[in-house]
C-alpha atoms as a PDB file:
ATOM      1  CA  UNK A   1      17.025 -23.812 -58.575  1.00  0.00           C
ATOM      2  CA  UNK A   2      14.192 -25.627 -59.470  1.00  0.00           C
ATOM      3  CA  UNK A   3      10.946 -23.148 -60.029  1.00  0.00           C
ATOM      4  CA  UNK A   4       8.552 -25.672 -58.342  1.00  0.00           C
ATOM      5  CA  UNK A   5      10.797 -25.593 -55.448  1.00  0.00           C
ATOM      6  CA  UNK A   6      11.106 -21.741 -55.200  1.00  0.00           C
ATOM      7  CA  UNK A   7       6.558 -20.848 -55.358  1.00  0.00           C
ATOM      8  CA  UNK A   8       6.569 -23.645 -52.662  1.00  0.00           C
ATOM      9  CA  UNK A   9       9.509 -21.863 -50.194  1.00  0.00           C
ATOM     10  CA  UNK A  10       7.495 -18.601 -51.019  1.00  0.00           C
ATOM     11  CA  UNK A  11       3.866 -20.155 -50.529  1.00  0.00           C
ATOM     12  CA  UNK A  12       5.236 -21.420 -47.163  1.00  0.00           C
ATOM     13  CA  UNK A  13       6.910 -18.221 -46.244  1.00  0.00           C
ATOM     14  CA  UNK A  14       3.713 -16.249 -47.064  1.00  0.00           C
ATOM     15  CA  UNK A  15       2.189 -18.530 -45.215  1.00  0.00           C
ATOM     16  CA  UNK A  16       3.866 -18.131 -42.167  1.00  0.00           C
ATOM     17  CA  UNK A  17       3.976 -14.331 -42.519  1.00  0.00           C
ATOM     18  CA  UNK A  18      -0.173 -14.394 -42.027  1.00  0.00           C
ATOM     19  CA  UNK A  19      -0.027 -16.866 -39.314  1.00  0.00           C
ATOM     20  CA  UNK A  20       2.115 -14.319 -37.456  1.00  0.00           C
ATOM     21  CA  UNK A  21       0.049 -11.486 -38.069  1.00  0.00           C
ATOM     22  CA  UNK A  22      -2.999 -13.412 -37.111  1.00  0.00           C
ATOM     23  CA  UNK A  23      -1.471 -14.721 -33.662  1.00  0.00           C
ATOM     24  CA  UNK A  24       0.072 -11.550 -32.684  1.00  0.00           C
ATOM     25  CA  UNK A  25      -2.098 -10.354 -29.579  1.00  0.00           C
ATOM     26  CA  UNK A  26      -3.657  -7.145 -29.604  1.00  0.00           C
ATOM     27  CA  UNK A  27      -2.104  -4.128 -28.151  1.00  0.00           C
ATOM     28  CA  UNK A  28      -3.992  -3.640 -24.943  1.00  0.00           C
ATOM     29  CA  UNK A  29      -3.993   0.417 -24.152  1.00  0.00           C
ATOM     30  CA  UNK A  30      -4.849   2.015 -20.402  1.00  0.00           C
ATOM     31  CA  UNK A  31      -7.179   4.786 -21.795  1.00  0.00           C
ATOM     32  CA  UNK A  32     -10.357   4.289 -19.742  1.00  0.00           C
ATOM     33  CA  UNK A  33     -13.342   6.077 -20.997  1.00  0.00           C
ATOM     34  CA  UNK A  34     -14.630   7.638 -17.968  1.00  0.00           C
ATOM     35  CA  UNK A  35     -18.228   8.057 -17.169  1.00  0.00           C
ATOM     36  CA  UNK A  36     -20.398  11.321 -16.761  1.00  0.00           C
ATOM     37  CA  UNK A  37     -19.874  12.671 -13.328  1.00  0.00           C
ATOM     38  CA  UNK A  38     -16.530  11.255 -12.847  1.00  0.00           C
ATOM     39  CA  UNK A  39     -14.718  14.666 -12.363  1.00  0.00           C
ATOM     40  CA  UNK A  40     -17.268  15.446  -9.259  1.00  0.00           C
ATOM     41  CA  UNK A  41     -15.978  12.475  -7.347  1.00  0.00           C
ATOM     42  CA  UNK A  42     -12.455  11.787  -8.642  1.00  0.00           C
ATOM     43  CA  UNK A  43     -10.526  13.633  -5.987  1.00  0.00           C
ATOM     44  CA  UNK A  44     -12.830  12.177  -3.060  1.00  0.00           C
ATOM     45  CA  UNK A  45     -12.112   8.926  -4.445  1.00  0.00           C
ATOM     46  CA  UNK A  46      -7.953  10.033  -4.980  1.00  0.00           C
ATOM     47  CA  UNK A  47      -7.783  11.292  -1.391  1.00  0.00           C
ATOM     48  CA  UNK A  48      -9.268   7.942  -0.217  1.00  0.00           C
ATOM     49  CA  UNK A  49      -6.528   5.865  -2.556  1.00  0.00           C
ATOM     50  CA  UNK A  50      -3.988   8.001  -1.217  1.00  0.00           C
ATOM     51  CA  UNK A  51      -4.752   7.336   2.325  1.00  0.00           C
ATOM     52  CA  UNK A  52      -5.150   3.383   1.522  1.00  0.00           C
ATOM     53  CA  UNK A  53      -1.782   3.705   0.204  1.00  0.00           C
ATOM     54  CA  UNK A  54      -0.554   5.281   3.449  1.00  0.00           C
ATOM     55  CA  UNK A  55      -2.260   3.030   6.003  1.00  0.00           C
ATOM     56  CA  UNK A  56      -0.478   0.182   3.646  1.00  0.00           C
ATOM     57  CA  UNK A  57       2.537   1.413   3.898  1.00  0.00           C
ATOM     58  CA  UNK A  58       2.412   2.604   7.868  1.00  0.00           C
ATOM     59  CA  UNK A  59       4.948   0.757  10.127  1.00  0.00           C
ATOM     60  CA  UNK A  60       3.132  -2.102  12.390  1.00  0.00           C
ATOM     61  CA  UNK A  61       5.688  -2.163  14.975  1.00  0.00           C
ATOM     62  CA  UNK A  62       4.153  -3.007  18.401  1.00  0.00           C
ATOM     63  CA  UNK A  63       0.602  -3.871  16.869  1.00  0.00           C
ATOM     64  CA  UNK A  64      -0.751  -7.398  16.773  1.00  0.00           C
ATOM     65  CA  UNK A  65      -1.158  -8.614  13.080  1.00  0.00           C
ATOM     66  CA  UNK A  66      -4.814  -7.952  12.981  1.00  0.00           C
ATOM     67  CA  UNK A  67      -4.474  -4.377  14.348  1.00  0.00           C
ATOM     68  CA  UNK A  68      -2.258  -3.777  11.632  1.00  0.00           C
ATOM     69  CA  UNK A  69      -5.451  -4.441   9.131  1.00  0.00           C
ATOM     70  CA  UNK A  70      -7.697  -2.310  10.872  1.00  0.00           C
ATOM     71  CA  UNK A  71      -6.879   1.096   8.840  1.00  0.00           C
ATOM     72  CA  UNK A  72      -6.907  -0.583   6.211  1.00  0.00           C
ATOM     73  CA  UNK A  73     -10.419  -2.007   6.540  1.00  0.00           C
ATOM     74  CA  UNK A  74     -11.679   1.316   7.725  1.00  0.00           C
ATOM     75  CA  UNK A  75     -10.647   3.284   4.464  1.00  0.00           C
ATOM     76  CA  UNK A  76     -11.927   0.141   2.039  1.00  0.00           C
ATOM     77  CA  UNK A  77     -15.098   0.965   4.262  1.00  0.00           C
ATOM     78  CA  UNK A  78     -15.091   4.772   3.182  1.00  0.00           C
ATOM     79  CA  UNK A  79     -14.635   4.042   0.121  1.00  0.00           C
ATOM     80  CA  UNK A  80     -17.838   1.946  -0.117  1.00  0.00           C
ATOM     81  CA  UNK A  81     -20.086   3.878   1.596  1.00  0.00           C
ATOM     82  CA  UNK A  82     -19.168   6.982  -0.240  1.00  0.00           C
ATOM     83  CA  UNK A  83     -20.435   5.325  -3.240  1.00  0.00           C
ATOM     84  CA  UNK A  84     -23.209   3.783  -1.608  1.00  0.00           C
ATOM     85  CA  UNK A  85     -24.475   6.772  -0.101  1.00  0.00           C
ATOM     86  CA  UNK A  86     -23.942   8.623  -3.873  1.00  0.00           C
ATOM     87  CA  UNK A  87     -26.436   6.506  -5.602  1.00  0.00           C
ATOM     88  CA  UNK A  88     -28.633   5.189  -3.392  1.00  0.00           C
ATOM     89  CA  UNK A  89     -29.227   8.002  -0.748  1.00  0.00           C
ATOM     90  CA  UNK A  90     -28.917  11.149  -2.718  1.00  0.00           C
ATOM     91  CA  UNK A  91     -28.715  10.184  -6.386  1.00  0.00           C
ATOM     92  CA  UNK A  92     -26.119  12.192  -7.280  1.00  0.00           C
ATOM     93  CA  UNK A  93     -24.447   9.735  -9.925  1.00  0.00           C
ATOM     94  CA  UNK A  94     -25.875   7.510 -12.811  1.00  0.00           C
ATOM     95  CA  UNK A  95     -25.664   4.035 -12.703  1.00  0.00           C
ATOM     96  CA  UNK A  96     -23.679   3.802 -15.325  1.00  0.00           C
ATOM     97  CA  UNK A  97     -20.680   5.682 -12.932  1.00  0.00           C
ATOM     98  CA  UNK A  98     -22.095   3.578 -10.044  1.00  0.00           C
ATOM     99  CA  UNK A  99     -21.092   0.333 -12.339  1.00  0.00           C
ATOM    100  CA  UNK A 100     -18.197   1.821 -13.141  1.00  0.00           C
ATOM    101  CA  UNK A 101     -16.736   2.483  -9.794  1.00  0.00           C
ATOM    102  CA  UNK A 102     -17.748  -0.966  -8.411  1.00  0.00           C
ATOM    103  CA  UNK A 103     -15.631  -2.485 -11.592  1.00  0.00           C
ATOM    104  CA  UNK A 104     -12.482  -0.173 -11.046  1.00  0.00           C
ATOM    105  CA  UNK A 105     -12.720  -1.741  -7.772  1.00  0.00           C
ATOM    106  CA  UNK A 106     -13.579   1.530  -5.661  1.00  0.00           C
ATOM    107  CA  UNK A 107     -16.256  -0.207  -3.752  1.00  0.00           C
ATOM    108  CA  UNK A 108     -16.843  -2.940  -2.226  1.00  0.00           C
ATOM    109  CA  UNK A 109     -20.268  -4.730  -4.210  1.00  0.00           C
ATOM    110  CA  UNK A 110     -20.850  -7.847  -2.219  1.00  0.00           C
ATOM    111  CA  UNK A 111     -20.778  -5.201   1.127  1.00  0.00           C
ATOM    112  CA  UNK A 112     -23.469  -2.853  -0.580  1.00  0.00           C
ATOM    113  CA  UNK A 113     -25.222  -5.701  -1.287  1.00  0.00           C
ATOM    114  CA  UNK A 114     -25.455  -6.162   2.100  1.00  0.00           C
ATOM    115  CA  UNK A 115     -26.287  -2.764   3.029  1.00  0.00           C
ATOM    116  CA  UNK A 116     -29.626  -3.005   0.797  1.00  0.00           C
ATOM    117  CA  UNK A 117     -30.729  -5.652   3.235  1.00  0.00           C
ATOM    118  CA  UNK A 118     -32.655  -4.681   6.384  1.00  0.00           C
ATOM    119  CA  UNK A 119     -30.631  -5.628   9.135  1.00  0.00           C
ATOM    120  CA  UNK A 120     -27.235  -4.818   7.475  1.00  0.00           C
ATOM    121  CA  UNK A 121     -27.272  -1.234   6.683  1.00  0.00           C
ATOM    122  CA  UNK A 122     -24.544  -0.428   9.230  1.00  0.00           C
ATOM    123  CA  UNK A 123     -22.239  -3.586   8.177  1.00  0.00           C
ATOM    124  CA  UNK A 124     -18.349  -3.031   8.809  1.00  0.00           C
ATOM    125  CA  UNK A 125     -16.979  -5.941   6.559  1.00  0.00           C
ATOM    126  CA  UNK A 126     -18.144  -9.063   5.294  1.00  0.00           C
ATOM    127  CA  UNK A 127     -16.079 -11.193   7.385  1.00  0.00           C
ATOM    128  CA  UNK A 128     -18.069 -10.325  10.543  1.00  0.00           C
ATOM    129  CA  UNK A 129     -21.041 -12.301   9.135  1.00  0.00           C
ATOM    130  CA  UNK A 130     -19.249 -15.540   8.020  1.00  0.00           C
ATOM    131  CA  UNK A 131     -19.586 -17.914  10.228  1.00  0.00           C
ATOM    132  CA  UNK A 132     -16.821 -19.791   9.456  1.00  0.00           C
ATOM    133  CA  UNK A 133     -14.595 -17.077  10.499  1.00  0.00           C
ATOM    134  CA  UNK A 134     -15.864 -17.018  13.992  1.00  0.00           C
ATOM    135  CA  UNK A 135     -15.965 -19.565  16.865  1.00  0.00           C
ATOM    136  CA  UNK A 136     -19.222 -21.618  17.138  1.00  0.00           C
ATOM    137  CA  UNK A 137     -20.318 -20.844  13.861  1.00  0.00           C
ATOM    138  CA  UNK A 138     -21.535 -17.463  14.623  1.00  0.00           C
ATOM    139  CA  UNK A 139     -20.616 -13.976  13.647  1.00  0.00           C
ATOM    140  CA  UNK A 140     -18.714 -11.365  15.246  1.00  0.00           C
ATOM    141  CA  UNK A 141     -18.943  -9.825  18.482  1.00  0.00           C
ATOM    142  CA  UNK A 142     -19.487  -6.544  16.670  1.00  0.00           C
ATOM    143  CA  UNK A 143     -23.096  -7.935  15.547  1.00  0.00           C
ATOM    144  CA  UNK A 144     -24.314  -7.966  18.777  1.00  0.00           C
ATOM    145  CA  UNK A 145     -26.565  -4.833  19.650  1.00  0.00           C
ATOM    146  CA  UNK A 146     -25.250  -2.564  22.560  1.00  0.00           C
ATOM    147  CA  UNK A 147     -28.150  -3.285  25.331  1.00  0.00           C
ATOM    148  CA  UNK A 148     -27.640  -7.283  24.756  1.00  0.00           C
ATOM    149  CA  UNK A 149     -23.596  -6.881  25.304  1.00  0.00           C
ATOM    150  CA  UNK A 150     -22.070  -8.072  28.230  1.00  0.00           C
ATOM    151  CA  UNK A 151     -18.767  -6.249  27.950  1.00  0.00           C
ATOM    152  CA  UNK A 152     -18.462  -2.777  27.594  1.00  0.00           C
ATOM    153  CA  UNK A 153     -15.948  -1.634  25.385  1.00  0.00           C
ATOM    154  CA  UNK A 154     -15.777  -4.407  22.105  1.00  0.00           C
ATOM    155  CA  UNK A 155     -13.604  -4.586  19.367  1.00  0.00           C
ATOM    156  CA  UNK A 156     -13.884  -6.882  16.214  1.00  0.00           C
ATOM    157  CA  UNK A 157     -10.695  -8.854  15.930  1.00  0.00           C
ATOM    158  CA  UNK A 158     -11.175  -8.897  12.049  1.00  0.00           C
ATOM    159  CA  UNK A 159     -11.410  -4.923  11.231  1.00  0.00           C
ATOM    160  CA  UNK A 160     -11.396  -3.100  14.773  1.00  0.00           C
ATOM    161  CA  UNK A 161     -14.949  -2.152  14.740  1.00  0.00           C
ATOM    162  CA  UNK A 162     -16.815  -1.652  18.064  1.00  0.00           C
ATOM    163  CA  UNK A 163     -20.070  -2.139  16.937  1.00  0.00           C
ATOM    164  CA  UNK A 164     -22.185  -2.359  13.777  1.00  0.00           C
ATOM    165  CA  UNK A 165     -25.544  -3.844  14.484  1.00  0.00           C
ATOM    166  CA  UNK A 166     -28.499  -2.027  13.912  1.00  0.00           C
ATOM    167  CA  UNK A 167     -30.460  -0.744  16.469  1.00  0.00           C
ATOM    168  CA  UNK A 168     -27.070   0.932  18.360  1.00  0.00           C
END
């Protein structure tokens, strides 16, 4: 075999060899480096998943589509406020956990955003305030204070609540 013909088969397979071990994606891993204070309110946060899980997979037989939501909305609710109330009303966690919750999706952030805004601080869900989601171009029913109501008993079509304007 001719020797010029056997470096360049070799220089090609080398070649090739790196290009695979350059291209090959990295192996991602699921170890998450928890925060300080995680272990105080991991199980809160467990019991909460585990009841999301179970209003998921609850039987809607007899409810209208939206009622079937409702649970669901109340517990992604919890969740939030739990956090919400951690850091900002007692200061029990960092804000280093308080980042890290809202990223592992435990919270809601666009709804505590909210809440930091006068006038929101009792806020079910963020579809009550978009006003495409509502006839008119207002916001829900549930937005309305109690003394300016004209019905009596209320419920928000979008996440069941019956009431969450200040001033109630």
């Amino acid at each position: 075999m001719d020797p010029f013909l056997t470096s360049a088969v070799y220089l090609v397979s080398t070649q090739l060899d790196q290009l695979l071990v350059v291209n090959m994606p990295k192996v991602k891993t699921n170890r998450i480096k928890y925060p300080d204070g995680w272990e105080l309110i991991e199980p809160t946060l467990r019991e909460l998943d585990a009841k999301m899980r179970e209003a998921e997979n609850d039987p809607h037989d007899g409810k209208r589509k939206c009622e079937a939501l409702w649970p669901i909305f109340k517990i992604a609710h919890q969740k939030s406020q739990y956090i919400y109330d951690l850091y900002y009303k007692r200061n029990e966690i960092s804000k280093e956990l308080y980042e890290f919750c809202l990223e592992q999706g435990y919270g809601d952030r666009n709804l505590i955003a909210k809440w930091k805004k006068s006038g929101y601080e009792r806020l079910c869900c963020l579809q009550c305030i978009q006003p495409r989601d509502h006839n008119f171009g207002t916001t829900c029913v549930c937005r309305v204070p109690k003394q300016l109501r004209e019905a009596e008993n209320v419920e928000c079509v979008h996440c069941g609540c019956r009431g969450c304007a200040s001033g109630d």
